[in-house]
Protein backbone atom coordinates (compact mmCIF):
# COMPACT_ATOMS: atom_id res chain seq x y z
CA UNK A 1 300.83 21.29 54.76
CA UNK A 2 301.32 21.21 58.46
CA UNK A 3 298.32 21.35 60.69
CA UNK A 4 297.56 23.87 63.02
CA UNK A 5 297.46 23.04 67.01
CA UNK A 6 294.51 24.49 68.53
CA UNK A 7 296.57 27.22 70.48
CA UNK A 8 297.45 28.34 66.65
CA UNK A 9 294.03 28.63 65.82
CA UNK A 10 292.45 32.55 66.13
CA UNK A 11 290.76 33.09 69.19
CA UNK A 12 287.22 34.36 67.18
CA UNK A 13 287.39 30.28 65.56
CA UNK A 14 287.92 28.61 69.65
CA UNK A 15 285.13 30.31 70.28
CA UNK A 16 282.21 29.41 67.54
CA UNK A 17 283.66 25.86 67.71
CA UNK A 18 283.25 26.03 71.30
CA UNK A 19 279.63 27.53 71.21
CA UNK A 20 279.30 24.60 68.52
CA UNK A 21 279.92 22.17 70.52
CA UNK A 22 277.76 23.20 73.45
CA UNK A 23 275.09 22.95 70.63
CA UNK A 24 275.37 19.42 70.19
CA UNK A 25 275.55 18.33 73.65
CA UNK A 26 272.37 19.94 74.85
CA UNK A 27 270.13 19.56 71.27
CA UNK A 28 272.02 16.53 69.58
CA UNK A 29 273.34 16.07 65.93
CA UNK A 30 270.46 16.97 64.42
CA UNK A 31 269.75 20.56 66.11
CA UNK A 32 269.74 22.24 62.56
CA UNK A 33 266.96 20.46 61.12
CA UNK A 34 263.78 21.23 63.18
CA UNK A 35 262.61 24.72 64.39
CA UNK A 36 262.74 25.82 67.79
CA UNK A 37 266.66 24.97 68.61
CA UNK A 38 267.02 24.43 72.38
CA UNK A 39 263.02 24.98 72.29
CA UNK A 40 262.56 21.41 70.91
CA UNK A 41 264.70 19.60 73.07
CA UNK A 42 264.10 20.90 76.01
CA UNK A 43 260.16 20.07 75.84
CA UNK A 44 258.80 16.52 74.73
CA UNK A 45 255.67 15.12 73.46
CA UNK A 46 253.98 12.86 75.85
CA UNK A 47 250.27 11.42 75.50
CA UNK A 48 247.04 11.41 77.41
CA UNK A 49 244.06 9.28 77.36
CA UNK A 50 240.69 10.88 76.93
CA UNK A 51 238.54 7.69 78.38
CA UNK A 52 235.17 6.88 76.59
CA UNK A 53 232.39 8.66 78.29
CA UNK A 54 234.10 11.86 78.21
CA UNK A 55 232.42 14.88 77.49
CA UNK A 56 232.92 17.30 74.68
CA UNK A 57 231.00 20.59 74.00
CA UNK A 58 231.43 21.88 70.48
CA UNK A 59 229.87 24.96 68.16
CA UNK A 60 228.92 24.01 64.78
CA UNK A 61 230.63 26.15 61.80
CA UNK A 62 227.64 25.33 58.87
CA UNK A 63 224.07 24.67 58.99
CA UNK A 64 223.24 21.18 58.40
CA UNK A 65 219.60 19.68 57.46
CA UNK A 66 217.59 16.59 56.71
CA UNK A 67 216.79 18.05 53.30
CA UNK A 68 219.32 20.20 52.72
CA UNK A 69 222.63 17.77 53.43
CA UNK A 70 224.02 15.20 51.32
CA UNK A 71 225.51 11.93 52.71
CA UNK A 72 229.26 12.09 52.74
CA UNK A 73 229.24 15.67 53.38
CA UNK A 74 232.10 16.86 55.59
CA UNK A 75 231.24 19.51 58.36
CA UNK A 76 233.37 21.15 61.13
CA UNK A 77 232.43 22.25 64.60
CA UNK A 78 235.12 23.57 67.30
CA UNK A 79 235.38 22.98 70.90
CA UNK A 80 233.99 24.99 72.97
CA UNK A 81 235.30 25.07 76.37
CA UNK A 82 238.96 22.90 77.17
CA UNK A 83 239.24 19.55 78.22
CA UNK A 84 241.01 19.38 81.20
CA UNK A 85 242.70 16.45 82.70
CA UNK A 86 244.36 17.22 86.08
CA UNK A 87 246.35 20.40 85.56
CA UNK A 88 246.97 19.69 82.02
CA UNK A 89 244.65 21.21 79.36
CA UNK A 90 244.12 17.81 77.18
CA UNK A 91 242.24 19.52 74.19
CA UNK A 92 242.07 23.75 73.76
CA UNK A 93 239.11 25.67 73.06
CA UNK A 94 239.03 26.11 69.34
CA UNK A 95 240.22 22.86 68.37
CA UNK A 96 238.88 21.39 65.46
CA UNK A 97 236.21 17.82 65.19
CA UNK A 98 235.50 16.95 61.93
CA UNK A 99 232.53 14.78 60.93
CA UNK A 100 230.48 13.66 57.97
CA UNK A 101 226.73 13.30 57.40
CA UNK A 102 225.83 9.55 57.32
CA UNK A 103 222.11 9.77 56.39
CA UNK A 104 219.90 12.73 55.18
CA UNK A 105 216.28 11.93 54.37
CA UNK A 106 214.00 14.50 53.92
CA UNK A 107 210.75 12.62 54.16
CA UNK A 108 209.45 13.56 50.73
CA UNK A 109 208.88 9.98 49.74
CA UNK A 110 205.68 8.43 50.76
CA UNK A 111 206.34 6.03 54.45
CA UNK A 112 209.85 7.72 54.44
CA UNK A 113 211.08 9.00 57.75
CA UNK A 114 213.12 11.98 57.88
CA UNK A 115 216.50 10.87 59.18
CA UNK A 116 219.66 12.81 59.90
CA UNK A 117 222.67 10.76 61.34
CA UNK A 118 226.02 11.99 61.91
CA UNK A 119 229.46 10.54 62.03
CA UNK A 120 232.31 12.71 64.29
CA UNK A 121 235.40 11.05 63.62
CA UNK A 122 238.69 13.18 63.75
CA UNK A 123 239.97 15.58 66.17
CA UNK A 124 242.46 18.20 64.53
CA UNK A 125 244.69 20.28 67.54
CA UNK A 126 246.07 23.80 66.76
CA UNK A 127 249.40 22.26 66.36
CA UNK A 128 248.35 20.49 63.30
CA UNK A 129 248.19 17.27 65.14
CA UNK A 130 245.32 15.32 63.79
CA UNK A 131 243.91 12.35 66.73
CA UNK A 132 241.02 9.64 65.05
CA UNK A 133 237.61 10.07 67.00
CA UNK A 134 234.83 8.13 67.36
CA UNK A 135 232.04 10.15 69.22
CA UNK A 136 228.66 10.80 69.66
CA UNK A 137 225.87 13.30 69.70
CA UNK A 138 223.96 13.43 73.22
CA UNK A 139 222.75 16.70 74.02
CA UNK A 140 221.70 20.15 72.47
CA UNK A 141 220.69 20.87 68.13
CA UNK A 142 217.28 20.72 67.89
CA UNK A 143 214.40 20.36 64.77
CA UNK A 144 213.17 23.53 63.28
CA UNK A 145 209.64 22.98 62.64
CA UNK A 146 208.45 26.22 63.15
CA UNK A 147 206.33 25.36 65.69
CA UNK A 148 208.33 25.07 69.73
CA UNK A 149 206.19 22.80 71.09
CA UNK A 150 207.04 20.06 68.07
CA UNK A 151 211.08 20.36 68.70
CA UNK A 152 212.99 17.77 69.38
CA UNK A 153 216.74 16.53 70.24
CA UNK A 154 218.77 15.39 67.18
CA UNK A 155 220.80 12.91 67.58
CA UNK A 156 223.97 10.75 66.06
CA UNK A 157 224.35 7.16 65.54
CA UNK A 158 220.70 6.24 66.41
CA UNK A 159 220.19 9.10 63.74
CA UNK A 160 216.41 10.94 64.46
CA UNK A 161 213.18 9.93 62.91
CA UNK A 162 210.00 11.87 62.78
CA UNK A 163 207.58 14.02 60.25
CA UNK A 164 209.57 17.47 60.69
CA UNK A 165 212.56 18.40 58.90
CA UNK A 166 215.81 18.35 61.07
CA UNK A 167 218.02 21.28 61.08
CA UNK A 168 221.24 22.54 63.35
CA UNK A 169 222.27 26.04 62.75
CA UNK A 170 225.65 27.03 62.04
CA UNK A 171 226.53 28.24 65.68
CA UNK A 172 224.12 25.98 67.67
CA UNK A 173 226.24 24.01 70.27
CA UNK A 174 226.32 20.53 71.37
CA UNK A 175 227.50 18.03 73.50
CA UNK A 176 229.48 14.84 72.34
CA UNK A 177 230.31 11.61 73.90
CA UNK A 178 233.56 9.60 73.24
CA UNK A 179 232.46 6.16 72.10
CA UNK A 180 236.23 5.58 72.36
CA UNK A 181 239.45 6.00 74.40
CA UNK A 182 241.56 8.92 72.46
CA UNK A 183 245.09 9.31 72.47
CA UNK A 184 246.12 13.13 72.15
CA UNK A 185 249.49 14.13 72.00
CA UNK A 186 250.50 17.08 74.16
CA UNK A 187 253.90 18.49 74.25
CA UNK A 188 255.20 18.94 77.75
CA UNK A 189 258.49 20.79 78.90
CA UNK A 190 260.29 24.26 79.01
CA UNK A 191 259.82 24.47 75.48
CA UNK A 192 256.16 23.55 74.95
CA UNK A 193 253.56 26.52 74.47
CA UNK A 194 250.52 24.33 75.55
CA UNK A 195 248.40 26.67 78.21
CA UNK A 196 248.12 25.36 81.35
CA UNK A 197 244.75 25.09 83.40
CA UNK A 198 244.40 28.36 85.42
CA UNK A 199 244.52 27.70 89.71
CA UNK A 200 241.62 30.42 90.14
């Protein structure tokens, strides 16, 4: 069969294998395989370094207790305000850090301390990006004893000791400390829906 020359081919096919082509020069080969077309390549994921020391304020979704918790039991608690670096927000408000209960110890053996220690050790983004953590509580949840003057700060990693029972209520926010440098990935470019940090 003879081929066709492309002046013999209808003008309606020039054209889609024109637009086709245009396709692959500005997405690549392999346009048809992730969502967002000329989205996706035209932004970029790039990374930024949340240094140790950094601050994060989080709310806590659950209650958790000295003798109420079990060890190994995983909790969530979302970010409270953004984490800004430069212009860029880093971290949204409403991200996700999930942690575990290392120690709960209610007291209720004879010489036995009441302890509750806490672990905070992943970081999940609203993209679905999920960034290892290792951070620790510094500031805010207090005891419940029932009586104000007896309160006192709980605290993670060097866990809390005492006679009272330890409790954080599901809402009660807190303040966390990165014990390490985090890399977060944030996508960058005319296609990435990341909000930047307002000029007011």
């Amino acid at each position: 069969m003879k081929a066709r020359t492309y002046h013999e081919l209808p003008i309606n096919r020039v054209a889609s294998m024109a637009g086709l082509a245009l396709i692959l020069a500005v997405c690549g080969p392999d346009w048809g395989t992730e969502p967002g077309l000329l989205s996706g390549r035209l932004s970029r994921t790039e990374r930024r370094t949340l240094e140790a020391g950094t601050l994060v304020e989080v709310r806590f979704d659950e209650s958790l207790s000295s003798d109420g918790s079990l060890p190994g039991e995983v909790f969530r608690a979302r970010v409270e305000r953004d984490i800004v670096a430069g212009e860029e927000i880093v971290v949204p408000r409403g991200a996700t850090v999930v942690g575990s209960v290392v120690e709960a110890r209610s007291g209720s053996d004879r010489g036995a301390a009441v302890r509750l220690s806490l672990d905070f050790h992943l970081l999940e983004l609203p993209g679905g990006e999920v960034v290892p953590l290792a951070a620790t509580l510094v500031r805010g949840g207090e005891a419940e004893p029932g009586d104000e003057a007896k309160r006192r700060p709980v605290h993670s990693g060097a866990s809390t000791d005492g006679d009272e029972q330890v409790v954080i209520r599901a809402q009660t926010i807190v303040t966390l400390e990165l014990a390490e440098a985090a890399d977060v990935p944030l996508r960058v470019g005319r296609g990435s829906d990341r909000p930047k940090r307002s000029s007011r």
